[in-house]
Structure formats: structure tokens, C-alpha cells
Protein backbone atom coordinates (compact mmCIF):
# COMPACT_ATOMS: atom_id res chain seq x y z
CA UNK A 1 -3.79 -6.14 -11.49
CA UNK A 2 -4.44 -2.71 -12.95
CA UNK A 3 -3.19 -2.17 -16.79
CA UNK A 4 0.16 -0.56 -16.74
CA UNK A 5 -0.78 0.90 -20.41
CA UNK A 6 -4.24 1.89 -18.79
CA UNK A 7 -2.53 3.19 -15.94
CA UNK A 8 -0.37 5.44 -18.23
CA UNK A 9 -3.02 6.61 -20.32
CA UNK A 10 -4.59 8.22 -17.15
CA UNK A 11 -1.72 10.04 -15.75
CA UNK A 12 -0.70 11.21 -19.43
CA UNK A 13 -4.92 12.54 -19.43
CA UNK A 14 -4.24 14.27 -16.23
CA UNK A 15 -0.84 15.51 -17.44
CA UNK A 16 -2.44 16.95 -20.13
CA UNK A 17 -4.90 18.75 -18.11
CA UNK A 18 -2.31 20.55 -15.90
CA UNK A 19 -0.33 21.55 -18.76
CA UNK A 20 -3.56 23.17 -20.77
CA UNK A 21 -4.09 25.06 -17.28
CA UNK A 22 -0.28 26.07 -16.98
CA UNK A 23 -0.50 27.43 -20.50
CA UNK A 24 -3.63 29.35 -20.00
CA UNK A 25 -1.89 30.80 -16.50
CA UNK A 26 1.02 31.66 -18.77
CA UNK A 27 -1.39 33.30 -21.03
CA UNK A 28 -2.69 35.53 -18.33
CA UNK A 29 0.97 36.20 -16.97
CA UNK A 30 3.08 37.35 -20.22
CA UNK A 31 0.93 40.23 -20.92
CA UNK A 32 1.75 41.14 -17.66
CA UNK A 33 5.37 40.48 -17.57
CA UNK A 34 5.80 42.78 -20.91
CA UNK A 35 3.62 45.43 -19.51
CA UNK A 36 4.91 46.00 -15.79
CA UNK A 37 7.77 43.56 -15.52
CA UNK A 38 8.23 44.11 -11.80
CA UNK A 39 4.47 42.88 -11.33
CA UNK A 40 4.77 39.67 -13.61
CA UNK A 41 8.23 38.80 -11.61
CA UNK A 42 6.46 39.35 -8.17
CA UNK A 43 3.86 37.29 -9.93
CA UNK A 44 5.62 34.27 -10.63
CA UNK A 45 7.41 34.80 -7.81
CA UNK A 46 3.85 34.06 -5.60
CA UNK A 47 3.54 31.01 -8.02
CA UNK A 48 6.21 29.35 -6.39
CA UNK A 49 5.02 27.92 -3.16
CA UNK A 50 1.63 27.91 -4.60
CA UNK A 51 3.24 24.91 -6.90
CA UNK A 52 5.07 24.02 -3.77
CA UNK A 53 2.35 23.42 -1.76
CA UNK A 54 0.21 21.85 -4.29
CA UNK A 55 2.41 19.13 -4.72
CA UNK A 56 3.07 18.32 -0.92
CA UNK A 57 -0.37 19.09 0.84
CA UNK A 58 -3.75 18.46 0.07
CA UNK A 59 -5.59 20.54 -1.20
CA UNK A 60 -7.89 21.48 1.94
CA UNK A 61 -4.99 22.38 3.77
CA UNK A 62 -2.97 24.08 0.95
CA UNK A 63 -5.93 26.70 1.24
CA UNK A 64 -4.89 27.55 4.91
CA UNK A 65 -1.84 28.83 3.00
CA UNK A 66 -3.45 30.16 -0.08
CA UNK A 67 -5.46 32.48 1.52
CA UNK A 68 -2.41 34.59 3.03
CA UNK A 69 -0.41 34.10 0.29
CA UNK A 70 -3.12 35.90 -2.06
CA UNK A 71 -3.63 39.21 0.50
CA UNK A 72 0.22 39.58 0.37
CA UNK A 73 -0.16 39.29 -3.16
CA UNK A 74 -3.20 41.39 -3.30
CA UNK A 75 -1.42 44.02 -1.03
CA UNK A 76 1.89 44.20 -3.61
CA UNK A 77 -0.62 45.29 -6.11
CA UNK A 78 -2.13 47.98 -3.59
CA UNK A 79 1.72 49.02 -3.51
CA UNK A 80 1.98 49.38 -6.98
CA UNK A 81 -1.40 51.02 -7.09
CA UNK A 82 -0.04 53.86 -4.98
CA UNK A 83 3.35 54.12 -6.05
CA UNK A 84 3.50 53.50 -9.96
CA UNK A 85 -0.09 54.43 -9.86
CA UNK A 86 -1.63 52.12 -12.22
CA UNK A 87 -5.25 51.77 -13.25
CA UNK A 88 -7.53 50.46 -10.60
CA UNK A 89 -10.00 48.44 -13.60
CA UNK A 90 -6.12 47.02 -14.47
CA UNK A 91 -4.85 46.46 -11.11
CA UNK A 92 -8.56 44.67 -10.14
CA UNK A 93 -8.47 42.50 -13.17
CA UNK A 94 -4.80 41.12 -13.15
CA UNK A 95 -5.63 40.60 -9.35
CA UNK A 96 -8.53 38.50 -10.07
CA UNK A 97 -7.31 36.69 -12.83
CA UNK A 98 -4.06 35.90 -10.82
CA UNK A 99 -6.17 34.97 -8.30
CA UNK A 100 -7.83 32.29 -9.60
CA UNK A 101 -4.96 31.07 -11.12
CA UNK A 102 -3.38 30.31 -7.59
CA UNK A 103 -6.13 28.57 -6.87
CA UNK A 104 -6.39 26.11 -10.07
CA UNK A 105 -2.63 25.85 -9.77
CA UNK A 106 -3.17 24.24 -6.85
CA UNK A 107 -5.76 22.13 -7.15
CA UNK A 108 -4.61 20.62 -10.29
CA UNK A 109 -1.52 19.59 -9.03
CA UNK A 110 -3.37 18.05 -5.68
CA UNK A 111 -5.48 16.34 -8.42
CA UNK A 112 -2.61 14.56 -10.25
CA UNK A 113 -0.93 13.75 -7.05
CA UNK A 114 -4.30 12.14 -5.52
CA UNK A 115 -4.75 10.04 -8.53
CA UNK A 116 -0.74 8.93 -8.70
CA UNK A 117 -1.24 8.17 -5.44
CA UNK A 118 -4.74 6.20 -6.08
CA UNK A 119 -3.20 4.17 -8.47
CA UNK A 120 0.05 3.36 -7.23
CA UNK A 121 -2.07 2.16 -3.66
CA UNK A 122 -3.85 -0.67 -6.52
CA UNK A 123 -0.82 -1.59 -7.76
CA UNK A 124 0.76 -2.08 -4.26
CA UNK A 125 -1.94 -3.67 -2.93
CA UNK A 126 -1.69 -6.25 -5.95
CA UNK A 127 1.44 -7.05 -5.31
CA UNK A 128 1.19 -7.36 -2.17
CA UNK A 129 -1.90 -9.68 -1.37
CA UNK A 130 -2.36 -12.87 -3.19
CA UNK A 131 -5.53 -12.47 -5.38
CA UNK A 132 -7.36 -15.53 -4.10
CA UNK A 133 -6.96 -15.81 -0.53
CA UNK A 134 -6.54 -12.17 0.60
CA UNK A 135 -3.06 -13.55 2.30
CA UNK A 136 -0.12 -12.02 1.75
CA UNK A 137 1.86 -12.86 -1.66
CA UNK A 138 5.19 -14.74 -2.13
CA UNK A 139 6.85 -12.06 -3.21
CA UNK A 140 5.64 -9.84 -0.04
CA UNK A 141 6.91 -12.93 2.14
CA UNK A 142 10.21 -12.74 0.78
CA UNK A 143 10.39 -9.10 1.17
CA UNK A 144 8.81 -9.20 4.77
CA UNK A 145 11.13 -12.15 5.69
CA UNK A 146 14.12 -9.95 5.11
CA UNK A 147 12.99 -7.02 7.26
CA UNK A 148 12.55 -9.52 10.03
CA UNK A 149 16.05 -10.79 9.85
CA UNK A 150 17.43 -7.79 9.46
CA UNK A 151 15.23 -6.49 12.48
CA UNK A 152 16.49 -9.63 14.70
CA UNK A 153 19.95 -9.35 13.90
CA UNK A 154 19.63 -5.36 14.44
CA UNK A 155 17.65 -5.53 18.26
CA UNK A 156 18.62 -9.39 19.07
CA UNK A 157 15.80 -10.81 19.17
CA UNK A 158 13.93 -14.01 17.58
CA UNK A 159 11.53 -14.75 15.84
CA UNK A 160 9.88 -18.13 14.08
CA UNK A 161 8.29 -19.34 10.78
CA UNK A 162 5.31 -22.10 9.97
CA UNK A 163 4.60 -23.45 7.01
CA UNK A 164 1.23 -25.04 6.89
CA UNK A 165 -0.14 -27.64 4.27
CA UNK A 166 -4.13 -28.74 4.60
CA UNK A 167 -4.07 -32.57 4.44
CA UNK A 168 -5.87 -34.68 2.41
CA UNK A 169 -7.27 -31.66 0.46
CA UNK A 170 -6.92 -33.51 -3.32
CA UNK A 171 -9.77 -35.70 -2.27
CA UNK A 172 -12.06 -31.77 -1.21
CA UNK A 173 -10.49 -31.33 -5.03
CA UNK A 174 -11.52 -34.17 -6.81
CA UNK A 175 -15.19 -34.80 -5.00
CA UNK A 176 -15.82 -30.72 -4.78
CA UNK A 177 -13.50 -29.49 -7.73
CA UNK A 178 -11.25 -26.46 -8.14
CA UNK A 179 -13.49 -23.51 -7.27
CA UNK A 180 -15.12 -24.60 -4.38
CA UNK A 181 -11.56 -25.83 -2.82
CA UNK A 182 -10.50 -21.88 -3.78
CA UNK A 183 -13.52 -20.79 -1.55
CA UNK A 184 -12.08 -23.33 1.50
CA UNK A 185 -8.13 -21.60 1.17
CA UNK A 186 -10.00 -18.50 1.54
CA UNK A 187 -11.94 -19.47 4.28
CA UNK A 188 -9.12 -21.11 5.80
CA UNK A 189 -7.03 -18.09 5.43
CA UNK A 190 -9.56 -15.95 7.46
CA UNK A 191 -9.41 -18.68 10.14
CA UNK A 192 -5.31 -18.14 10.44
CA UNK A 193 -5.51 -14.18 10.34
CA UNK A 194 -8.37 -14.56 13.72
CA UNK A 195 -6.07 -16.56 15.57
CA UNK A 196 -2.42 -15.02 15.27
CA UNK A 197 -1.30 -11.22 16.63
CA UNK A 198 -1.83 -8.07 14.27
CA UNK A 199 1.75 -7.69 14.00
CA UNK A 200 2.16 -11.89 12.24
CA UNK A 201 2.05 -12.09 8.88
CA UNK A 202 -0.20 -15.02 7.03
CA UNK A 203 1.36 -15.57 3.61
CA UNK A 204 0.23 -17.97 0.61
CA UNK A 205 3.76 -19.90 -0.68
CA UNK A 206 1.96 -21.65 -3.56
CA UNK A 207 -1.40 -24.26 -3.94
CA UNK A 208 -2.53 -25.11 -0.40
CA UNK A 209 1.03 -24.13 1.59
CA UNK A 210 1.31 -21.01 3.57
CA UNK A 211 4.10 -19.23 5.60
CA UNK A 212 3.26 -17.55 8.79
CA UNK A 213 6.03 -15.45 9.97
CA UNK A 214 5.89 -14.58 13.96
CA UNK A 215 8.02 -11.97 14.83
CA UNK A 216 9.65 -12.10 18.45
CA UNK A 217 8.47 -15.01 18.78
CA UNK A 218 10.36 -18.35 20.04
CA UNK A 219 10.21 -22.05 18.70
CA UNK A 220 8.29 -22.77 22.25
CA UNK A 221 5.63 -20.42 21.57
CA UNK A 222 5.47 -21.01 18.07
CA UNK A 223 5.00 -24.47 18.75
CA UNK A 224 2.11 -23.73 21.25
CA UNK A 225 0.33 -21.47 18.43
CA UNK A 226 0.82 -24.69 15.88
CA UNK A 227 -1.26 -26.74 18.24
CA UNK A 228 -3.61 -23.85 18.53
CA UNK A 229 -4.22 -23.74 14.63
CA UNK A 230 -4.85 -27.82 14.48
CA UNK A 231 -7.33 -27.42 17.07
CA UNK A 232 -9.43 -24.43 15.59
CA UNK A 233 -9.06 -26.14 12.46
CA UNK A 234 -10.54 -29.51 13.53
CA UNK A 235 -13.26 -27.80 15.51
CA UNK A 236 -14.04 -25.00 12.82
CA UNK A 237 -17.11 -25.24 10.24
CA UNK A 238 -16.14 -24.31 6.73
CA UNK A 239 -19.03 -24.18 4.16
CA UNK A 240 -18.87 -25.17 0.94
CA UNK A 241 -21.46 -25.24 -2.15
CA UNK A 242 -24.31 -25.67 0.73
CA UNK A 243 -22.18 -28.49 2.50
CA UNK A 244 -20.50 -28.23 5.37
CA UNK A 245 -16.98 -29.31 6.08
CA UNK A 246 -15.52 -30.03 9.62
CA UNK A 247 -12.63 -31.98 10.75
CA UNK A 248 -10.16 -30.10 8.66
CA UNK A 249 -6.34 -31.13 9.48
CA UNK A 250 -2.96 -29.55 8.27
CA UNK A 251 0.63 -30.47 9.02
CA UNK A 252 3.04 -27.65 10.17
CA UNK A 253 6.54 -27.11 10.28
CA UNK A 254 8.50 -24.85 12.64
CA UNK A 255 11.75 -22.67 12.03
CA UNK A 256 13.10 -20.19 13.98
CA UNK A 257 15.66 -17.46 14.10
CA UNK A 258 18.39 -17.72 15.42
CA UNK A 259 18.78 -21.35 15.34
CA UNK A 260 18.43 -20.80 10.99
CA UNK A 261 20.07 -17.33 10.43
CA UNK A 262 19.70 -16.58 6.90
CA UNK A 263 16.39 -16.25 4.38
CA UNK A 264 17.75 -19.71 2.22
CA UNK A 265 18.19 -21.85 5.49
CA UNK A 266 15.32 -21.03 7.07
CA UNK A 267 12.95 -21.20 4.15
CA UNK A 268 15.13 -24.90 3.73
CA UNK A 269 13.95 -25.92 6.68
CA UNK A 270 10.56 -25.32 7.18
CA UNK A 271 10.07 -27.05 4.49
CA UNK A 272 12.36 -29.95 6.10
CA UNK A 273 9.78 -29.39 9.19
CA UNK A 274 6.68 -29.35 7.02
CA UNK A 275 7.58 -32.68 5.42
CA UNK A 276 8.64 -34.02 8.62
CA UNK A 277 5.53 -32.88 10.00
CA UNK A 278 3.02 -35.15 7.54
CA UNK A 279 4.99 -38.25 8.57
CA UNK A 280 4.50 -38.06 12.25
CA UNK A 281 1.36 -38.62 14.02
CA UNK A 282 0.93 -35.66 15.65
CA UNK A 283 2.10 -33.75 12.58
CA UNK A 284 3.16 -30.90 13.61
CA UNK A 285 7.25 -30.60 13.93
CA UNK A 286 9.85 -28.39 15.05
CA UNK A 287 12.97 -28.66 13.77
């Protein structure tokens, strides 16, 4: 996961940035304000959704806006040309100067809103999958798990969890050791996300277990989709420091809303299913 510290230090770097280029806008600005206080009012007045838009568009499209924006503003200073007749060479440079300053304005707060956003899409992303396996983490599970409930409750629906153990895997551990069983859950997980919908979620619990939540999805079908997973499993081909590794088995247990209608029971008793599930021959239970 990305340093939090690290992660500070480069927002408090770009931070820095916009203020230096705030200042030096303010610097171009107060002269102006002193000298023709009508012009450095309508000035920062133009600032405004300039900042505005910097903050909520990108920056490609904030120039759609920019670009009227600064022939209004150009055309205030044609009206003060004529009527308090100032100095073309003056008007010109303010103009220009003012100009530009939109422009950086802009971009430098599309700049630190890019890279908050960069960041804060790592640290999400983190949390979210599970380092190893590229399945979704615990925590993610938990989060998800609620939504679905509260989803199921909300439209009346149903919905149905596995929880999946590979068997016999401490024997892969022992003869292979640690790493190369960390390249089989990985290779296993990309075998679960090819054969459930877009819309399940694949989850890693902890070790070898994973949680599989199927939304709108009953025990029937979830059962059907357990069978489905021990037979891909046993005919799939995982390889493995040059070997290769069929006949793979795992036990599953089945819960489903809303036979279990809160987070605790359910996660209870897939885990009653799962153990269930090892001690019966076809291993695979629904409970």
C-alpha cells in the first residue's frame, strides 16, 4: 500500500505549487486593485468560476469555458478603454498578464485534483483487492455483503454465499512450499472470476478460504454453480515451478438470503456449510 507520509508529502509539494502561483497572480492583481479598483474587482470577480471550474472539470474541458470567459473579460477592459480612457500599452499588458493567469489558475488546480484523485484510486484499490490473489479483500467482503442485504431487503430479492476451501492443499505446501502454493491461489482465483457473472464477487476470507457472494441468486442455482466450480477445478491444469497440477478439489458451503437474514448468521453458516461440506463425500453442502 502507498505511504500515507509519502502520500502527504506529495499533495503538501503540489500545495505548495498552487499557492507560489496564487501569490504571484496576487502579485499581478494588487497593483491593479490600488490603481483602478473597479478593474481589479471585475478582475477577481472573473477569477471566480475560473477557480470554479478548475476544481470540477478537467482541464480540456474547463478551456471550452475559459475561452469565453477571457473575451468578456477582454471586452470589460475595451469598456474601460473607451470610457475611463486608460492607456492602451496598460490596458494590453494587465490583459495579458490576467490572461495567463486564468489559464495557470486553472490548470494548477486540475493538476492537484488529478493527482488527489491518482492517489486516492491506489489507496482504494489497496484496500480493496487482496494483494496476493487479485480477489477481493475481507474488508471489501464485509462492506459488499452489507450492500447486498441491504439491496435484498430493499427490492425483495435473494441472493446466496459460498465459501470455498482447496482440499488437501498442506501437502501442495509442504512438497512445493509457500510461494509456489501463493502462485496456485492466484491461479485458482482467476479460474473462479472465468466461471461466475460480472456482477459476483470472488473474495479471499483468509489462507486458502474464499467467499463468493451471488447476488439474486437462489440456494438452487447456487448449488448448480458449486458443482460447476468442482468440475472446472478437477478438469483444470494449474502450473507450478514447471510441474503441472490437475485434479484439484475444494469443499463448498452454501448460504443464502433470506433463509440467513443478517451479515453474523450468514457468515455463521457458511462456515457451518463449509465444514459440513469436507465431511461428506460429495463435499459440497447447502445448508
Amino acid at each position: 500500500m502507498i505511504d500515507s507520509k509519502e502520500f502527504l508529502r506529495i499533495i503538501k509539494r503540489e500545495q505548495l505549487l498552487n499557492t507560489l502561483i496564487v501569490i504571484f497572480i496576487i502579485s499581478l492583481g494588487a497593483p491593479l486593485l490600488v490603481a483602478e479598483p473597479p478593474l481589479g474587482v471585475l478582475t477577481f470577480i472573473f477569477y471566480l468560476p475560473v477557480v470554479i471550474l478548475g476544481i470540477f472539470l478537467k482541464f480540456k474541458r474547463a478551456l471550452i469555458f475559459y475561452f469565453p470567459l477571457l473575451v468578456l473579460y477582454g471586452l470589460s477592459f475595451y469598456y474601460f478603454y473607451l470610457v475611463e480612457g486608460l492607456p492602451p500599452f496598460k490596458i494590453s499588458l494587465l490583459f495579458g498578464l490576467n490572461g495567463i493567469g486564468f489559464f495557470l489558475v486553472g490548470y494548477m488546480l486540475w493538476r492537484l485534483r488529478a493527482l488527489i484523485f491518482k492517489e486516492y484510486k491506489k489507496i482504494r484499490e489497496k484496500a480493496i483487492f487482496d494483494s496476493l490473489t487479485k480477489a477481493f479483500s475481507r474488508d471489501f467482503f464485509e462492506e459488499m455483503l452489507d450492500h447486498q442485504l441491504k439491496e435484498a431487503k430493499r427490492m425483495k430479492s435473494e441472493f446466496s454465499l459460498l465459501m470455498l476451501d482447496l482440499d488437501w492443499l498442506k501437502k501442495y505446501n509442504d512438497k512445493l512450499g509457500h510461494p509456489a502454493v501463493d502462485n496456485l491461489l492466484s491461479q485458482f482465483v482467476d479460474l473462479l472470476k472465468k466461471m461466475v457473472r460480472k456482477s459476483d464477487f470472488v473474495c479471499r476470507w483468509g489462507g486458502d478460504e474464499f467467499m463468493i457472494i451471488l447476488p439474486h441468486t437462489s440456494d438452487e442455482n447456487a448449488y448448480a454453480l458449486a458443482k460447476r466450480i468442482r468440475q472446472g477445478l478437477l478438469k483444470a491444469k494449474f502450473s507450478i515451478k514447471g510441474q503441472e497440477i490437475t485434479s484439484l478439489s475444494a469443499s463448498i458451503g452454501i448460504a443464502s438470503y433470506p433463509n440467513f437474514y443478517t451479515k453474523e448468521m450468514l457468515i455463521e453458516k457458511v462456515d457451518e456449510a463449509l465444514y459440513n461440506a469436507k465431511r461428506t463425500k460429495e463435499r459440497i453442502y447447502k445448508i
